[in-house]
Protein backbone atom coordinates (compact mmCIF):
# COMPACT_ATOMS: atom_id res chain seq x y z
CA UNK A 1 16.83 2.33 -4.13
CA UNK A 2 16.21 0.45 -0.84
CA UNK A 3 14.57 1.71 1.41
CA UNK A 4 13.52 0.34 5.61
CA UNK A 5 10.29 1.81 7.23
CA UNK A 6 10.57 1.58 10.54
CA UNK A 7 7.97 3.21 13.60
CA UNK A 8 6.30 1.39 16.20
CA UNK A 9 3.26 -1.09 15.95
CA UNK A 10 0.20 0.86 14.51
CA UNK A 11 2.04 3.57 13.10
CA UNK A 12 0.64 2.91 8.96
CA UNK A 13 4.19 1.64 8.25
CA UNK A 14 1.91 -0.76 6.05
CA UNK A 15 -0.35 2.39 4.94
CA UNK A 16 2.83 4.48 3.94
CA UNK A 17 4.98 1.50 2.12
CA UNK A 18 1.72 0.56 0.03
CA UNK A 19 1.31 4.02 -0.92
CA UNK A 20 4.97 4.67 -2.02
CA UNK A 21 5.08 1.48 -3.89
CA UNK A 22 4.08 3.36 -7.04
CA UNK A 23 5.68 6.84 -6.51
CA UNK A 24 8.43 5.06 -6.07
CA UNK A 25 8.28 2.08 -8.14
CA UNK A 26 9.73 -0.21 -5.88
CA UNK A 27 8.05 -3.17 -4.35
CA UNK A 28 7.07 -3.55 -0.45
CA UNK A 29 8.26 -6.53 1.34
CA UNK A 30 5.96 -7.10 4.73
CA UNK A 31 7.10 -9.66 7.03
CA UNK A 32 3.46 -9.26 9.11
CA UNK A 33 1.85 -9.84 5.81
CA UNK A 34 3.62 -13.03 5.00
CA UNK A 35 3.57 -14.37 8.27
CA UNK A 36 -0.55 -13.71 9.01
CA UNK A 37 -0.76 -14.99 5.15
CA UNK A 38 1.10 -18.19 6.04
CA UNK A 39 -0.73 -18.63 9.44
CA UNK A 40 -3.90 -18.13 7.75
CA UNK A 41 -3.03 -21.26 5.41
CA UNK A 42 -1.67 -23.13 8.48
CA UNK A 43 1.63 -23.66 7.19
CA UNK A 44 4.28 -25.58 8.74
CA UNK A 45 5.66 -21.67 8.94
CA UNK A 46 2.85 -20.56 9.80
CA UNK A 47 2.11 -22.67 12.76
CA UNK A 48 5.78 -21.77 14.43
CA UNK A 49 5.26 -18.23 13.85
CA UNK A 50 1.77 -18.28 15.52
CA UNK A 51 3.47 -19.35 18.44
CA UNK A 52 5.20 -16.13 19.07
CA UNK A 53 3.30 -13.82 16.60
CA UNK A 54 -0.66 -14.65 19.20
CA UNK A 55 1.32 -14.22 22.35
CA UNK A 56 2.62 -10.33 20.96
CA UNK A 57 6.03 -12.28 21.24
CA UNK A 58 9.23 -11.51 17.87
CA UNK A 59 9.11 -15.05 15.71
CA UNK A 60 12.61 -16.07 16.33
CA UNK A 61 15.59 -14.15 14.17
CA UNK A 62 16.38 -17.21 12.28
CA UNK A 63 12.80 -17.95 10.89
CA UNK A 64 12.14 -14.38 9.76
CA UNK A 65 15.70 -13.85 8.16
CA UNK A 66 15.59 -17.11 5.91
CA UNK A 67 12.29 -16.28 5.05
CA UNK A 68 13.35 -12.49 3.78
CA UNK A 69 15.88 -13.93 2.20
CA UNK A 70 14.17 -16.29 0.02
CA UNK A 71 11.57 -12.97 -0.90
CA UNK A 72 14.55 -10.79 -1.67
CA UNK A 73 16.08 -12.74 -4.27
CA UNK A 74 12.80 -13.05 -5.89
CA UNK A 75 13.13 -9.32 -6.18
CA UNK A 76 16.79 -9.59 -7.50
CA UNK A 77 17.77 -7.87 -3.64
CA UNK A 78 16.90 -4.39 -5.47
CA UNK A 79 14.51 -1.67 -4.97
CA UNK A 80 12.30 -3.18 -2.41
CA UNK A 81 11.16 -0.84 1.35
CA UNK A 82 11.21 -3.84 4.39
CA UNK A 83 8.22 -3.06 6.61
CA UNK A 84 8.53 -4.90 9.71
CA UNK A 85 12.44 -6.03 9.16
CA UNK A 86 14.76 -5.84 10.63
CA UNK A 87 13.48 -5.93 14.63
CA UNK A 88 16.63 -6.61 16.64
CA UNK A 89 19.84 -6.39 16.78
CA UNK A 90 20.99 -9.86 15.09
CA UNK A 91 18.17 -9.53 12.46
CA UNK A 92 20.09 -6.14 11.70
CA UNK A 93 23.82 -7.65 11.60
CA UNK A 94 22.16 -10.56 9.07
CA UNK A 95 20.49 -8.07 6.80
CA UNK A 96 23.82 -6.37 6.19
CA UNK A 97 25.27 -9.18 5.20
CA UNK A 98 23.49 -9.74 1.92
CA UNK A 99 21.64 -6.33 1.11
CA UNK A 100 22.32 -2.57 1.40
CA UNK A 101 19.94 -0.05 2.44
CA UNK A 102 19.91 3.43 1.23
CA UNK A 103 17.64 5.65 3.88
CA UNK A 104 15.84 4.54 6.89
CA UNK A 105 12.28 6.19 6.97
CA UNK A 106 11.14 6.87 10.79
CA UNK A 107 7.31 7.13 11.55
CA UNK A 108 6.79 9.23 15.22
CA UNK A 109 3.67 8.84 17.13
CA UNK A 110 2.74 8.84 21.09
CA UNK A 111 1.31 5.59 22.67
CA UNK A 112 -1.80 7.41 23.24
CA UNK A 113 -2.18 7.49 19.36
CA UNK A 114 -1.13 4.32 18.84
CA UNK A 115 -3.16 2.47 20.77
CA UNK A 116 -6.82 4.89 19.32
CA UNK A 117 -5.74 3.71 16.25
CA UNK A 118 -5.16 0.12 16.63
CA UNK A 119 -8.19 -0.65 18.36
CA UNK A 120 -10.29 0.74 15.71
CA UNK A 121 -8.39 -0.68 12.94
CA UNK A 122 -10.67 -3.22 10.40
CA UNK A 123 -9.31 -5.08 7.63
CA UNK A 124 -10.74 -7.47 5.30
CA UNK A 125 -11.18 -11.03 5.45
CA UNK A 126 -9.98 -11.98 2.06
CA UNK A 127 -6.33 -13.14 2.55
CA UNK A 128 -5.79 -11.85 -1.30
CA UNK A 129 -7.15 -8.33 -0.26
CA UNK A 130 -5.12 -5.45 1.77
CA UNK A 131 -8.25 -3.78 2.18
CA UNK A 132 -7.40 -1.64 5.61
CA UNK A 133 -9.85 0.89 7.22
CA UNK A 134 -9.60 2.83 10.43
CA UNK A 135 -12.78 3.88 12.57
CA UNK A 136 -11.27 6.77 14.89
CA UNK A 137 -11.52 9.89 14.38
CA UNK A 138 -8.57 12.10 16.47
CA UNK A 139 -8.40 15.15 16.89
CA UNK A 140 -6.03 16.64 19.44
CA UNK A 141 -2.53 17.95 20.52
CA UNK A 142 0.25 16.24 22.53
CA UNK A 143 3.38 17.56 23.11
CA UNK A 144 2.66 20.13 20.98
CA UNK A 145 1.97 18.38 17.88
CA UNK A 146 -1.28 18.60 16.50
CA UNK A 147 -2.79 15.19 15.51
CA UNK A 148 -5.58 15.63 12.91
CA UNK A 149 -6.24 12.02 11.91
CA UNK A 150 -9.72 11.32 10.42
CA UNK A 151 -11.48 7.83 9.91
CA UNK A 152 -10.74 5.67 6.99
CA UNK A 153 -14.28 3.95 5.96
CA UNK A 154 -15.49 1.54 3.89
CA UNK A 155 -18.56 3.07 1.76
CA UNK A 156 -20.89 0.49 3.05
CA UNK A 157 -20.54 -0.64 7.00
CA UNK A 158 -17.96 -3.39 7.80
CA UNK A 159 -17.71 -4.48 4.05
CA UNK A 160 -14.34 -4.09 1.60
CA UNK A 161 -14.86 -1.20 -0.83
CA UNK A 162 -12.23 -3.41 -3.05
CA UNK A 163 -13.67 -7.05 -2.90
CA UNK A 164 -16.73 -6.86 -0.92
CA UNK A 165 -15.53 -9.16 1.69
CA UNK A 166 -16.13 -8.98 5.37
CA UNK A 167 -14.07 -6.43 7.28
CA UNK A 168 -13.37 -7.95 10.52
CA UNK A 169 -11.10 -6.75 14.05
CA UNK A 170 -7.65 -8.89 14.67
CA UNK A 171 -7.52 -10.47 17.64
CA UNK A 172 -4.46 -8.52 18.57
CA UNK A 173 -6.32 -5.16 17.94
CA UNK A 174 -9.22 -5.97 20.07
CA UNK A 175 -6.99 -5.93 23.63
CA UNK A 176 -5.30 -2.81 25.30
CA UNK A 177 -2.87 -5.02 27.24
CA UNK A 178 -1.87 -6.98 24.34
CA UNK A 179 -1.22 -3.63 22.02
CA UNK A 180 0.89 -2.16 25.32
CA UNK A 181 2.31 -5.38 25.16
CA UNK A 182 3.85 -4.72 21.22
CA UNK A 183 5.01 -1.61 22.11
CA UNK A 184 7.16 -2.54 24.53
CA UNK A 185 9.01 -5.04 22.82
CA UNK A 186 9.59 -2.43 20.24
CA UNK A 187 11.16 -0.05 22.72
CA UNK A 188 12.96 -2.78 24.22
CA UNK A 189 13.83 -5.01 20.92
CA UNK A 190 13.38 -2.99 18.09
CA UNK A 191 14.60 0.99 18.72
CA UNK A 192 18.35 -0.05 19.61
CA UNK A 193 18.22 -1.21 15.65
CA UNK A 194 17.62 2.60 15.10
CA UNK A 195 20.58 3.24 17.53
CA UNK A 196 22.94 1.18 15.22
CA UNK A 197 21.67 2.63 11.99
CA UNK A 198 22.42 6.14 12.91
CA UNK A 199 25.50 7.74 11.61
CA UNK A 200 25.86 4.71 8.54
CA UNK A 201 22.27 5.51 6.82
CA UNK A 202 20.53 8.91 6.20
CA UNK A 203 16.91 9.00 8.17
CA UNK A 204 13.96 10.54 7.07
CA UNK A 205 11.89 11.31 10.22
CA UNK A 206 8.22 11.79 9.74
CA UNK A 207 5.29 12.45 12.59
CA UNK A 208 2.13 10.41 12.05
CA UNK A 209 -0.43 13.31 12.36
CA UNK A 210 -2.23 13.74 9.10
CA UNK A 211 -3.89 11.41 6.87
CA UNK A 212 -1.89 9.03 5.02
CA UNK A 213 -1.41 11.09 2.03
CA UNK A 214 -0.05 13.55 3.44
CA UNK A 215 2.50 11.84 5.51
CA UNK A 216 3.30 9.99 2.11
CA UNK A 217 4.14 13.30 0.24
CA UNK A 218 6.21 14.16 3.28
CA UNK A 219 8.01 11.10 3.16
CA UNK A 220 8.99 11.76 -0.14
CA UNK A 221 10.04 15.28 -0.16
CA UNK A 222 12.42 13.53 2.72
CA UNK A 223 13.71 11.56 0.12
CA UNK A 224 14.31 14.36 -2.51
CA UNK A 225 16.00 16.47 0.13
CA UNK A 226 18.44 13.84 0.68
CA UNK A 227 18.66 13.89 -3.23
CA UNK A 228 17.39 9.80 -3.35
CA UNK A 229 14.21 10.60 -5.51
């Protein structure tokens, strides 16, 4: 089965896809990951996609599509869920040519949320790590859905409960402007792929207003509705 996560910037599409990797036994492909991993390393890759990735600007179509390509035969193009692919329009019409996708997961959440959780978002320094924790603590109603979305902490204060490494704020999660920034080009770049998707591929829409786990069981009940798990 392959599967697409798809839900704006800060919505745990990371969080969720980790977490299903197992129930699912499939294996999550993050272009974020690989593209902060190659940056990191200071890459040839890496440096073009820093570029566009520090400004809160989409790393051109042609960069990020050879570069899933390349990971997806690794995987035999088989059960694999894309996290942060495709983005626009073009990345969408080059996907199709060489892979199918079976569902289209679709996290919800308000701006309002979004940006609470980004800014208190801490993740560890260790580039072999995903070691991800969450300092807000939201309680509250909008639009009449009830957000109850407690902190995610390490056991000892701004150090990795899996490595012991130094948890540490991204740049890009440190500035309200530059997080307002990401979601726009989502609305404006990224939702018209959701526009194209609907009527071909079954969606499995999902609010992000309860811990992780919870969302993931959700997620997966989706799935078995739609008779894919």
């Amino acid at each position: 089965m392959n599967l697409m996560i798809f839900g704006p910037p800060g919505s745990g599409k990371g969080t969720y896809a980790s977490r299903l990797e197992p129930i699912l036994n499939i294996k999550r492909v993050a272009t974020g990951d690989i593209f902060r991993d190659e940056m990191k390393k200071n890459t040839e890759l890496g440096k073009v996609a820093a570029q566009y990735y520090n400004k809160g600007e989409l790393v051109p179509d042609s960069i990020v599509t050879e570069m899933l390509k390349g990971k997806l035969l690794e995987l035999g193009e088989k059960n694999f869920i894309l996290d942060g692919f495709p983005r626009t329009i073009e990345q969408t019409r080059d996907l199709e040519k060489f892979v199918k996708i079976d569902v289209i997961i679709l996290i919800i959440a308000p701006e309002e949320i979004l940006i609470e959780k980004a800014m208190a978002r801490r993740i560890c320094s260790n580039t072999k790590c995903d070691g991800n924790y969450n300092l807000a603590d939201i309680k509250k109603t909008i639009d009449g859905v009830e957000y109850i979305l407690p902190p995610l902490l390490p056991k000892k204060d701004m150090i990795c409960d899996k490595c012991g490494s130094q948890l540490y704020q991204r740049t890009e999660d440190a500035s309200t402007d530059f997080i307002k920034k990401r979601l726009a080009v989502y609305e404006n770049q990224s939702k018209p792929v959701l526009d194209y998707f609907k009527g071909k591929i079954p969606f499995v829409e999902i609010y992000m207003n309860r811990p992780p786990d919870e969302v993931v069981k959700k997620i997966v009940e989706g799935l078995k509705e739609l008779k894919l798990f």
